[in-house]
PDB file of N, CA and C in Angstrom:
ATOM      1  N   UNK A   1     116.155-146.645-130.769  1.00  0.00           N
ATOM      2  CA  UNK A   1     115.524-147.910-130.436  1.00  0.00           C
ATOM      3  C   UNK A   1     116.344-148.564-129.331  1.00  0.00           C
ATOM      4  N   UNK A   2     115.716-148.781-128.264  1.00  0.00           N
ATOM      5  CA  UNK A   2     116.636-149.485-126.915  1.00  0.00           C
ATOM      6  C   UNK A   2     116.539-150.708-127.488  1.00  0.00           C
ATOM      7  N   UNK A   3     117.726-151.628-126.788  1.00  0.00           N
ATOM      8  CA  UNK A   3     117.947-153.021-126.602  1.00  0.00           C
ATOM      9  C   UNK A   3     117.377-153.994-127.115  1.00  0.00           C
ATOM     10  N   UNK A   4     115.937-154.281-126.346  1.00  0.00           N
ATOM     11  CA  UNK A   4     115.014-154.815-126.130  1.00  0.00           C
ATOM     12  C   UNK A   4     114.163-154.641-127.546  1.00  0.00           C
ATOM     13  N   UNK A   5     114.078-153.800-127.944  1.00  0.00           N
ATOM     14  CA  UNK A   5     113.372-153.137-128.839  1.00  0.00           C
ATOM     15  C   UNK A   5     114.111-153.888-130.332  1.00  0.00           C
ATOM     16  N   UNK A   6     115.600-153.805-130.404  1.00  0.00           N
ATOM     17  CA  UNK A   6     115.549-154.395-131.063  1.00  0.00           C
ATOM     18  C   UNK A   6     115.911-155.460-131.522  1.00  0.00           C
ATOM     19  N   UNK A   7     115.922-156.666-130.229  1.00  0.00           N
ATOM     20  CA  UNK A   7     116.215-158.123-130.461  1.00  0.00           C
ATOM     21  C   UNK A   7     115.055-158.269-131.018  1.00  0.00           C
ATOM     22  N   UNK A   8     113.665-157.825-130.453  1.00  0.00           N
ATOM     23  CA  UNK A   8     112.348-158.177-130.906  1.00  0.00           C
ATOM     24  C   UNK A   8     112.039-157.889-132.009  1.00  0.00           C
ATOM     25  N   UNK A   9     112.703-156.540-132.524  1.00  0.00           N
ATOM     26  CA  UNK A   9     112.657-156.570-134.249  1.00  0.00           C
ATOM     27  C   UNK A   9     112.957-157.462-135.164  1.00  0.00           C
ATOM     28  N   UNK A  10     114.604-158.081-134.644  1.00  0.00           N
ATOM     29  CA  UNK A  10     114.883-159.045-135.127  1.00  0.00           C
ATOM     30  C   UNK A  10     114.127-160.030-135.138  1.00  0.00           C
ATOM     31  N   UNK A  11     113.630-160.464-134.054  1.00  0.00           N
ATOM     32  CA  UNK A  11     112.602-162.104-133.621  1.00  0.00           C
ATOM     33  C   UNK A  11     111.117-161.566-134.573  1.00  0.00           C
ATOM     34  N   UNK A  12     110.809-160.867-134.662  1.00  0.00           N
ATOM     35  CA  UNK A  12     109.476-160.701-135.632  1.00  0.00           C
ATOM     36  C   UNK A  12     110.422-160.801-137.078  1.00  0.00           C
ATOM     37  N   UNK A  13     111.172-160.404-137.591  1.00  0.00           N
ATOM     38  CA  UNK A  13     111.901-160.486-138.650  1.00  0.00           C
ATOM     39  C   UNK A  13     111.491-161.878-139.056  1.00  0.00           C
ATOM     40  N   UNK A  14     112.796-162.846-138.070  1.00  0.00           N
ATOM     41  CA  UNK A  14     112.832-164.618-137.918  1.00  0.00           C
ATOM     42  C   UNK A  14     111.669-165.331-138.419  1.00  0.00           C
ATOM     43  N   UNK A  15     110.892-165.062-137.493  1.00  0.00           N
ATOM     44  CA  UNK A  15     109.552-165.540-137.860  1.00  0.00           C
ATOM     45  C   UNK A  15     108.497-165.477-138.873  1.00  0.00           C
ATOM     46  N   UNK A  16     108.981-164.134-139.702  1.00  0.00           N
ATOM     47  CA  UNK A  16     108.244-164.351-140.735  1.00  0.00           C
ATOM     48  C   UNK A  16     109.207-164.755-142.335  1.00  0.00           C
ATOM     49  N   UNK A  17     110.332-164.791-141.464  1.00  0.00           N
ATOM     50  CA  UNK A  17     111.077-165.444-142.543  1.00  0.00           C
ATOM     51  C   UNK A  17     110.730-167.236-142.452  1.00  0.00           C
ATOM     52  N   UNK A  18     110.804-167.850-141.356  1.00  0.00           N
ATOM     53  CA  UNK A  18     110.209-168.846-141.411  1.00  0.00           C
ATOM     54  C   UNK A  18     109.230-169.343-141.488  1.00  0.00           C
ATOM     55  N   UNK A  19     107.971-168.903-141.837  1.00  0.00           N
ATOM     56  CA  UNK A  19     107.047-168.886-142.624  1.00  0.00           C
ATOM     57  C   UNK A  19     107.020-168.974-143.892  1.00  0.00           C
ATOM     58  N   UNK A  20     108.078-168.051-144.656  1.00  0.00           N
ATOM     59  CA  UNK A  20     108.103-167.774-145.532  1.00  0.00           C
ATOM     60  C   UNK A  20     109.205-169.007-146.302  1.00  0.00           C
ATOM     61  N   UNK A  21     109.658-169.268-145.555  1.00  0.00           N
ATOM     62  CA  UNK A  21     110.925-170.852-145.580  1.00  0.00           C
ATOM     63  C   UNK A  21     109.931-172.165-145.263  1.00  0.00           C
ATOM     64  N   UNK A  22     108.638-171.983-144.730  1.00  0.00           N
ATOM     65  CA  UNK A  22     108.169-173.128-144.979  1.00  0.00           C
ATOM     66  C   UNK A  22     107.113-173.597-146.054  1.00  0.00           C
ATOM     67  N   UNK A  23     106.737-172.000-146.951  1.00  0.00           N
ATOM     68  CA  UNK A  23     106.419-172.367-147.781  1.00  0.00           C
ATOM     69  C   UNK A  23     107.409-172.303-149.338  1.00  0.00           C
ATOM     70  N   UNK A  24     108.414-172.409-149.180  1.00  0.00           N
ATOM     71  CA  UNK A  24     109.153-172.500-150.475  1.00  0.00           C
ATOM     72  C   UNK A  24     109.398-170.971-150.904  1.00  0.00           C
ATOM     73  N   UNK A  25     109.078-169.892-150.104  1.00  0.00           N
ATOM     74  CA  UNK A  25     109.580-168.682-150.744  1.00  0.00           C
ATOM     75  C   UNK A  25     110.997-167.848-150.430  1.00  0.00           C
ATOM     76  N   UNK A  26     111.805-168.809-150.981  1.00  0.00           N
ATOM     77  CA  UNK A  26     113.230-168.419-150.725  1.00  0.00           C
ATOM     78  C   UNK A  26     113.683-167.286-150.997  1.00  0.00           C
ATOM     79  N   UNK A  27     113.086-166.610-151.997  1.00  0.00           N
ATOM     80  CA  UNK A  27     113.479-165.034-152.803  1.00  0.00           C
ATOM     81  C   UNK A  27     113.104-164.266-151.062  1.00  0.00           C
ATOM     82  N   UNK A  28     111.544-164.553-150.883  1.00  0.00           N
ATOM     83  CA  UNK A  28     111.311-163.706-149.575  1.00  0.00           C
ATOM     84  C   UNK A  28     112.269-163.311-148.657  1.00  0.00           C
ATOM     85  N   UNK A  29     112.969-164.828-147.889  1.00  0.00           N
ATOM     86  CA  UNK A  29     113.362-165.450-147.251  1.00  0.00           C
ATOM     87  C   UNK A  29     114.945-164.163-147.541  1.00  0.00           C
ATOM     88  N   UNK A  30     115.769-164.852-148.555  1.00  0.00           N
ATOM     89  CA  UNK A  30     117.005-163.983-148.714  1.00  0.00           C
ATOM     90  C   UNK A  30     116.739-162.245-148.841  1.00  0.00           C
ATOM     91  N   UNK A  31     115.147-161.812-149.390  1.00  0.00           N
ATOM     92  CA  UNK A  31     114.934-160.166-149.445  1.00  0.00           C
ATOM     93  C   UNK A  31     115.019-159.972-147.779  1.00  0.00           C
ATOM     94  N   UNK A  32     114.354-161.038-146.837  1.00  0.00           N
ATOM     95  CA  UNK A  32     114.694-160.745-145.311  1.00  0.00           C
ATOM     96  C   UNK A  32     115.739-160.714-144.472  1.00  0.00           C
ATOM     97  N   UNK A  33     116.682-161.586-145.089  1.00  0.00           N
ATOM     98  CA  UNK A  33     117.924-161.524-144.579  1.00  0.00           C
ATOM     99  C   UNK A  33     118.539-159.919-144.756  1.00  0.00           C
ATOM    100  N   UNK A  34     118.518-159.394-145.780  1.00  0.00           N
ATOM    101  CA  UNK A  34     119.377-158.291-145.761  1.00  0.00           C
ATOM    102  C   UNK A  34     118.641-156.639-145.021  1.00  0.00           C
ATOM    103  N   UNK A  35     117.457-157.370-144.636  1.00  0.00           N
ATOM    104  CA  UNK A  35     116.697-156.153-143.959  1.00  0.00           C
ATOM    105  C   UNK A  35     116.977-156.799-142.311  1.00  0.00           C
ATOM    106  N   UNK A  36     117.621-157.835-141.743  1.00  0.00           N
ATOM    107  CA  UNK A  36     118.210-158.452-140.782  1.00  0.00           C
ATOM    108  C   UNK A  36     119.353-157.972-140.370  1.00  0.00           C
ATOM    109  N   UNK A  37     120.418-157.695-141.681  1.00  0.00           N
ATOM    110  CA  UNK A  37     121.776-157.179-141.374  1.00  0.00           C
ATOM    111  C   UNK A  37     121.468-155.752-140.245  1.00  0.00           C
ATOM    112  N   UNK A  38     121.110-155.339-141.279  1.00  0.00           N
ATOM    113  CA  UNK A  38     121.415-153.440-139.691  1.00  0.00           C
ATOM    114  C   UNK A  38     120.769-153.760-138.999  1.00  0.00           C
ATOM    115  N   UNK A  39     119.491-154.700-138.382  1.00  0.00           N
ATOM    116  CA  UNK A  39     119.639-154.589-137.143  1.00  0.00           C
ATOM    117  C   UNK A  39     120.833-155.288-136.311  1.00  0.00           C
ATOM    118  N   UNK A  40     120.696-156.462-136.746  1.00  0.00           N
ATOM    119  CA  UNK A  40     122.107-156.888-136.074  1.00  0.00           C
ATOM    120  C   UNK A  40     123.520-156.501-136.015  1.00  0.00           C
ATOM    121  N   UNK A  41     123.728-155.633-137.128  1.00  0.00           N
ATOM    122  CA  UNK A  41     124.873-154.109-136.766  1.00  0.00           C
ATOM    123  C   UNK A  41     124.731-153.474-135.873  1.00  0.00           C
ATOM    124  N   UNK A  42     123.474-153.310-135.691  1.00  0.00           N
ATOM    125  CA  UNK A  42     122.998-151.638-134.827  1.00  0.00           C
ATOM    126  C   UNK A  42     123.048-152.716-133.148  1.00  0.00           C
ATOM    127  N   UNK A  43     122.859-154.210-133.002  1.00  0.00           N
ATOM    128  CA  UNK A  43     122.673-154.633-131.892  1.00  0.00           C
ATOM    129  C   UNK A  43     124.201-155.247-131.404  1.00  0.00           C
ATOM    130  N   UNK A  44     125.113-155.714-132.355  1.00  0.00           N
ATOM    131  CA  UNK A  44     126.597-155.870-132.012  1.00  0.00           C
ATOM    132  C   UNK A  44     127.600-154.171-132.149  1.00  0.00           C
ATOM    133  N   UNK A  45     126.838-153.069-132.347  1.00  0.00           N
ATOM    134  CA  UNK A  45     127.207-152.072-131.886  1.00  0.00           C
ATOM    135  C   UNK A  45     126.592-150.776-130.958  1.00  0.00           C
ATOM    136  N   UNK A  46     126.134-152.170-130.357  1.00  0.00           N
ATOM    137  CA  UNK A  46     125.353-150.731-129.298  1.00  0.00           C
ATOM    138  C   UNK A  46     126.338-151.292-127.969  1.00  0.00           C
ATOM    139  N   UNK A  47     126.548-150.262-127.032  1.00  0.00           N
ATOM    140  CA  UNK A  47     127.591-150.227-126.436  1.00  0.00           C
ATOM    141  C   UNK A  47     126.017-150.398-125.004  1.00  0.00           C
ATOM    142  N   UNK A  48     126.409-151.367-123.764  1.00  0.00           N
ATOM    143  CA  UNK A  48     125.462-151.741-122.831  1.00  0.00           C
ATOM    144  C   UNK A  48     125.777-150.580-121.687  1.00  0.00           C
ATOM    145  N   UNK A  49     125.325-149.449-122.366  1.00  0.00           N
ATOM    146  CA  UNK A  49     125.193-148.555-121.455  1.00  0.00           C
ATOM    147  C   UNK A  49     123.408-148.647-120.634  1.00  0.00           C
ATOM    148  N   UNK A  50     122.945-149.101-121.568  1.00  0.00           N
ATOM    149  CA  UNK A  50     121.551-148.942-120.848  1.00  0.00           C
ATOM    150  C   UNK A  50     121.398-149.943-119.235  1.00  0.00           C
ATOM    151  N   UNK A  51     120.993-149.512-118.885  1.00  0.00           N
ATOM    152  CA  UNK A  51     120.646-149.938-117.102  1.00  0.00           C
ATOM    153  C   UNK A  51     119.098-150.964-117.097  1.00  0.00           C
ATOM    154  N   UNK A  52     119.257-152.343-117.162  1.00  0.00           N
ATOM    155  CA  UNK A  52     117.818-152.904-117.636  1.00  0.00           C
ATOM    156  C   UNK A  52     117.342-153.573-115.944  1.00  0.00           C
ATOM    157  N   UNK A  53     116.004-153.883-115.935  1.00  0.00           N
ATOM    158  CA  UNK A  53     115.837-153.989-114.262  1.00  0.00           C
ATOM    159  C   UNK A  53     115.428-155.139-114.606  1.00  0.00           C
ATOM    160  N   UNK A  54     115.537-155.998-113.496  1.00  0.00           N
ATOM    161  CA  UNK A  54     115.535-157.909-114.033  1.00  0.00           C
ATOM    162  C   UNK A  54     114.507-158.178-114.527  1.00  0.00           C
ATOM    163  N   UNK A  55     113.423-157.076-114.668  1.00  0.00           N
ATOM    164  CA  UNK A  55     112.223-157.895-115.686  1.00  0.00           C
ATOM    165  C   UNK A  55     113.148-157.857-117.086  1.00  0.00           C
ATOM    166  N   UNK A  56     113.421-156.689-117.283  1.00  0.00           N
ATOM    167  CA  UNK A  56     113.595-156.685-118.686  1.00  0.00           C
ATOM    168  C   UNK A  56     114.893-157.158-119.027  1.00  0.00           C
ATOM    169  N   UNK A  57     115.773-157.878-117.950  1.00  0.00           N
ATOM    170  CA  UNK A  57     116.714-158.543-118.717  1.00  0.00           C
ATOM    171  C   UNK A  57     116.062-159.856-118.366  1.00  0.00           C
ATOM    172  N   UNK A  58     114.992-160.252-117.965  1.00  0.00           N
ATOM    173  CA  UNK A  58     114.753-161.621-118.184  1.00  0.00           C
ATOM    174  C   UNK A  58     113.747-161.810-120.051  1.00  0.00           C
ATOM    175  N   UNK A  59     113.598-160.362-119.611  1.00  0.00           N
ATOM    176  CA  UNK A  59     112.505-160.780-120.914  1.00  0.00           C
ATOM    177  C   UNK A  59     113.430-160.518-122.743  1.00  0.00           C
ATOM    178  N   UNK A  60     114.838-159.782-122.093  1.00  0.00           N
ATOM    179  CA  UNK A  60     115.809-159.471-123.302  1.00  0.00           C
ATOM    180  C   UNK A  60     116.525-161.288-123.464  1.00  0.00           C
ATOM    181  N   UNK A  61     116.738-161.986-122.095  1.00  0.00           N
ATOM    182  CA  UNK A  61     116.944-163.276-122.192  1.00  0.00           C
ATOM    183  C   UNK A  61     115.744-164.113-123.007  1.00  0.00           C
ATOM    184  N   UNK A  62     114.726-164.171-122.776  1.00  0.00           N
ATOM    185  CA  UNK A  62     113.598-164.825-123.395  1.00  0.00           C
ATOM    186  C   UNK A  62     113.449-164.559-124.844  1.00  0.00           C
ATOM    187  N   UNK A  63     114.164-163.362-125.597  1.00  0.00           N
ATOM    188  CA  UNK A  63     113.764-162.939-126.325  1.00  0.00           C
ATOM    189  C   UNK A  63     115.213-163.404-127.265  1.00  0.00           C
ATOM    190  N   UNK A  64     116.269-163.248-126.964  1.00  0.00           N
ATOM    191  CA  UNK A  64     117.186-164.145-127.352  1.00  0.00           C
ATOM    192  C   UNK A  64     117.717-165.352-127.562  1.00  0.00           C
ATOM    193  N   UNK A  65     116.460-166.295-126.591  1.00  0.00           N
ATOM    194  CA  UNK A  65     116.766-167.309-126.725  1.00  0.00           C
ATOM    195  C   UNK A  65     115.299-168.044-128.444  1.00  0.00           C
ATOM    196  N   UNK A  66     114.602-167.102-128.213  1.00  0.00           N
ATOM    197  CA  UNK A  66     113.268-167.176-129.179  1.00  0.00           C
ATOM    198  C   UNK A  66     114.414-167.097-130.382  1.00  0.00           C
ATOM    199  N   UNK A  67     115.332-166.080-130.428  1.00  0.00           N
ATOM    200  CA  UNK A  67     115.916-166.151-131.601  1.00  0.00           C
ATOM    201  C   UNK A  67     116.992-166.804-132.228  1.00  0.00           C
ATOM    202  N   UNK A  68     117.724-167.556-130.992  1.00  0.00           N
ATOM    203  CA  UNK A  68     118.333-168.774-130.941  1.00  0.00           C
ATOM    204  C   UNK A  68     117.689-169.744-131.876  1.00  0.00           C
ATOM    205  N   UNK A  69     116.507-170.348-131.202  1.00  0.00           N
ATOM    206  CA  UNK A  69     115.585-171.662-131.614  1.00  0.00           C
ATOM    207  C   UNK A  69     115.296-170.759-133.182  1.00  0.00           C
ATOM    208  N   UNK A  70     114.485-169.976-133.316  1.00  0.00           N
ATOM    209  CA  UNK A  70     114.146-169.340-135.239  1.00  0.00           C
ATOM    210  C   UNK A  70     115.226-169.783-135.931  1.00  0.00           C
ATOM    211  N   UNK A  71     116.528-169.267-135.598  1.00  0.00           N
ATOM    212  CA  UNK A  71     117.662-169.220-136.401  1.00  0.00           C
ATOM    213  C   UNK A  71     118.004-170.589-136.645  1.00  0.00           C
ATOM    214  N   UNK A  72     118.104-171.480-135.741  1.00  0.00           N
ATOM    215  CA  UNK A  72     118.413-173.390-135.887  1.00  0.00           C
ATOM    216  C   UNK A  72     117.259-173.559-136.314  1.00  0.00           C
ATOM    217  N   UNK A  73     115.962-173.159-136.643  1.00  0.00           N
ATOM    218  CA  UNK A  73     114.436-173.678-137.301  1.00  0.00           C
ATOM    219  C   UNK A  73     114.771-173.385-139.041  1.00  0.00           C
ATOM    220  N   UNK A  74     115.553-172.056-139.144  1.00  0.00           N
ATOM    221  CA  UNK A  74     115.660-171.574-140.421  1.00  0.00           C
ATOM    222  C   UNK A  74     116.594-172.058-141.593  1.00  0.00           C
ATOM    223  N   UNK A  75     118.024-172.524-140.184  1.00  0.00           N
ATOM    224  CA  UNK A  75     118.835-173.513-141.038  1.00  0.00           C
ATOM    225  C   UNK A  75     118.511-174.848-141.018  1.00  0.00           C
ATOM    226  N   UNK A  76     117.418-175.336-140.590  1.00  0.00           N
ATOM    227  CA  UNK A  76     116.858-176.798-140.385  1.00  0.00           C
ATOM    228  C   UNK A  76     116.079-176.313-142.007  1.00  0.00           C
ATOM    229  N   UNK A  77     115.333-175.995-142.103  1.00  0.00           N
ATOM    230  CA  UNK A  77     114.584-175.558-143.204  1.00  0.00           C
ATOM    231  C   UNK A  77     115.401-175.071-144.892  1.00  0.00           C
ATOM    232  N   UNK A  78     116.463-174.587-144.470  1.00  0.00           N
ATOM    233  CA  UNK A  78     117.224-174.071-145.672  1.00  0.00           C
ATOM    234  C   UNK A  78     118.353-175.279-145.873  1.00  0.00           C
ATOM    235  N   UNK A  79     118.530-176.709-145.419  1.00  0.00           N
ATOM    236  CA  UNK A  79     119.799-177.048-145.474  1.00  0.00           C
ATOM    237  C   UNK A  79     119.049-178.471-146.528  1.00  0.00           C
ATOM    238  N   UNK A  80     118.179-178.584-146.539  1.00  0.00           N
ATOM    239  CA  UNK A  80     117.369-179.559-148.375  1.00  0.00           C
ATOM    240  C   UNK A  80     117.582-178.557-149.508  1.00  0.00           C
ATOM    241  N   UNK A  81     117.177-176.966-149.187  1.00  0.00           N
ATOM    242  CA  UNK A  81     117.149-176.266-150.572  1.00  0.00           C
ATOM    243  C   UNK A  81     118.540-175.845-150.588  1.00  0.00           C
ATOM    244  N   UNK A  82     119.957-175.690-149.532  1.00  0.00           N
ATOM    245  CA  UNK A  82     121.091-175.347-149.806  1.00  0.00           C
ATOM    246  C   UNK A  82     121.962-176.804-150.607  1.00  0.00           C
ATOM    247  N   UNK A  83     121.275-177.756-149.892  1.00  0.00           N
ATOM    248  CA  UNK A  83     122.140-179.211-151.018  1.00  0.00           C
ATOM    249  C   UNK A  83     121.327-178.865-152.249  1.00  0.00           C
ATOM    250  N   UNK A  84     120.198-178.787-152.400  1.00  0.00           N
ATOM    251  CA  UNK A  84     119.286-179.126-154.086  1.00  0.00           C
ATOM    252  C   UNK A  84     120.125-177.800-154.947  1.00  0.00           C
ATOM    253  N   UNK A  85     120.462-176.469-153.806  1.00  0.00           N
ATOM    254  CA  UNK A  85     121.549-175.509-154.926  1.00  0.00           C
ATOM    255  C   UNK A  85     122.853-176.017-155.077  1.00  0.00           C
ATOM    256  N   UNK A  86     123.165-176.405-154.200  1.00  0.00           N
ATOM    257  CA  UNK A  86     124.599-177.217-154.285  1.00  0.00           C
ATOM    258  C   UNK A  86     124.523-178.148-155.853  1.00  0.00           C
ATOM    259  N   UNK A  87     123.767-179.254-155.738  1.00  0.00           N
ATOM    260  CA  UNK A  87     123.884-180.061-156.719  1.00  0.00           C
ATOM    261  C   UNK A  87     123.288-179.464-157.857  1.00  0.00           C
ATOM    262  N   UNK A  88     122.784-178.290-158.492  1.00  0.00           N
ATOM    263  CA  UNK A  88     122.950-177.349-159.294  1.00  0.00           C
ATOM    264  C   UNK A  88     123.974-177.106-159.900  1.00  0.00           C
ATOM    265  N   UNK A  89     124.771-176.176-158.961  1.00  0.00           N
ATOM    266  CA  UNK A  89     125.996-175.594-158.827  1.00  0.00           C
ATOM    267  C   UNK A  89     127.233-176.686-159.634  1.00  0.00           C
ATOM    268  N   UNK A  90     126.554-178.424-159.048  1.00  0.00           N
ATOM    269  CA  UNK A  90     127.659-178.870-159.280  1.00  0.00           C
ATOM    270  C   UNK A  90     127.427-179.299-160.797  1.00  0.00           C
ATOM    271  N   UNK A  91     125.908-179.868-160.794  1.00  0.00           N
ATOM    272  CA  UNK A  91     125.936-180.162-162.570  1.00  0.00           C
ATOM    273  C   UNK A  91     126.417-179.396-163.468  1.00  0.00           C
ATOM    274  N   UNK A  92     126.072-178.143-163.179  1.00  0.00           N
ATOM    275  CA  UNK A  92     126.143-177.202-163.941  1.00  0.00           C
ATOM    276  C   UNK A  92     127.716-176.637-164.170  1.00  0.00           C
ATOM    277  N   UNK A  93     128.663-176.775-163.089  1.00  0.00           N
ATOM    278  CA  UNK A  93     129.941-176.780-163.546  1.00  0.00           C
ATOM    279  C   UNK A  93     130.614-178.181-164.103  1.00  0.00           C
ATOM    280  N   UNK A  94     129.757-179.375-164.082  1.00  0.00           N
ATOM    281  CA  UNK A  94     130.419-180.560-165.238  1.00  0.00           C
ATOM    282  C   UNK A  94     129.943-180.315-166.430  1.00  0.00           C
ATOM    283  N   UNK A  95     128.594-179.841-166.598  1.00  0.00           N
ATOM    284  CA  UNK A  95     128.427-179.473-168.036  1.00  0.00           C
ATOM    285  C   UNK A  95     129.491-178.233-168.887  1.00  0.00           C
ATOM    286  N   UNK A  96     129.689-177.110-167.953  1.00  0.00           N
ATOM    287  CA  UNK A  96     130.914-176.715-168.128  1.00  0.00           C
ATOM    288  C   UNK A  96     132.454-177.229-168.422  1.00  0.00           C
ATOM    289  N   UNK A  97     132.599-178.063-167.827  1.00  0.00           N
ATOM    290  CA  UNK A  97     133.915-178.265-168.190  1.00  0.00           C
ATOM    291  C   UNK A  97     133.932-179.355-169.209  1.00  0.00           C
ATOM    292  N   UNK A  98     132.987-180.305-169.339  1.00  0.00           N
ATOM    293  CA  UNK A  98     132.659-181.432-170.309  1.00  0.00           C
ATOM    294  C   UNK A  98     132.452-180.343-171.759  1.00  0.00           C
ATOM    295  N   UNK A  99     131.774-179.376-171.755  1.00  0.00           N
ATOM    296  CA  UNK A  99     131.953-178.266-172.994  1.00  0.00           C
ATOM    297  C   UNK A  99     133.074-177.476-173.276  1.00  0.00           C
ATOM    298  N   UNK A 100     134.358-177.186-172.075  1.00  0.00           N
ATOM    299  CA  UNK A 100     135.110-176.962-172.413  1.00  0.00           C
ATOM    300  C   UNK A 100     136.193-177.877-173.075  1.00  0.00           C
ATOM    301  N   UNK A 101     136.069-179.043-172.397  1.00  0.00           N
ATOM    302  CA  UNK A 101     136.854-180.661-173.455  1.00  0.00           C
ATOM    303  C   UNK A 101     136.416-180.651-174.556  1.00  0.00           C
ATOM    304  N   UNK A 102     135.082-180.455-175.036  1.00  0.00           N
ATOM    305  CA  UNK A 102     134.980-180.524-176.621  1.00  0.00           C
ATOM    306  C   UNK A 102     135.405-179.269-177.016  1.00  0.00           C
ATOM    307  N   UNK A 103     135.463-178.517-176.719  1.00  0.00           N
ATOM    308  CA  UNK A 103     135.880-177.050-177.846  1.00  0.00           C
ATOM    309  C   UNK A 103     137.040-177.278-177.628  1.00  0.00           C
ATOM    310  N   UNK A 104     138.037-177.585-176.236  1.00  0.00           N
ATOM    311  CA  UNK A 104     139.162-177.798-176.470  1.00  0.00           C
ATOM    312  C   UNK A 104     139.903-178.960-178.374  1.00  0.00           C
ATOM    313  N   UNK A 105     138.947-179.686-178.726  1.00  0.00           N
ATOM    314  CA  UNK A 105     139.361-180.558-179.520  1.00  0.00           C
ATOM    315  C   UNK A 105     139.790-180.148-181.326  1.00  0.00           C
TER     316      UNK A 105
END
């Protein structure tokens, strides 16, 4: 898969993860993230041997910047449901330790 080929994998990825982030389907959302990782392995280890002619590095620019804006759309979208887990996280470790004070007694 050249270059090009697969920022755009990634950017179709984005996008239907944010879809999927705007309707509340977070399970989706995190099953997409980890089908995200290898490409973005395979794209911070591809070595820029390929020779691109200014269309296609304008359109590898256009296509990076599409995934710029997704990625700030996705943490705009995930940062209400990352506090509502947060304050989970946090009740749920005072009920913990408020149960460990009574058994302590």
């Amino acid at each position: 898969m050249n270059t090009i080929a697969q920022y755009e994998s990634l950017s179709g990825l984005l996008t239907t993860m944010i879809s999927a982030a705007e309707k509340g389907d977070w399970d989706q959302v995190a099953g997409m993230e980890s089908t995200c990782k290898p490409i973005i392995e395979q794209i911070r280890n591809t070595t820029p041997e390929e020779r691109l002619t200014d269309d296609e590095r304008r359109q590898k620019i256009q296509v990076i910047k599409q995934i710029l804006r997704d990625d700030a759309r996705l943490r705009e979208l995930a940062s209400p449901w990352m506090a509502q887990l947060q304050d989970v996280i946090q009740q749920t470790r005072k009920g913990r330790d408020a149960l460990h004070a009574y058994d302590n007694r």
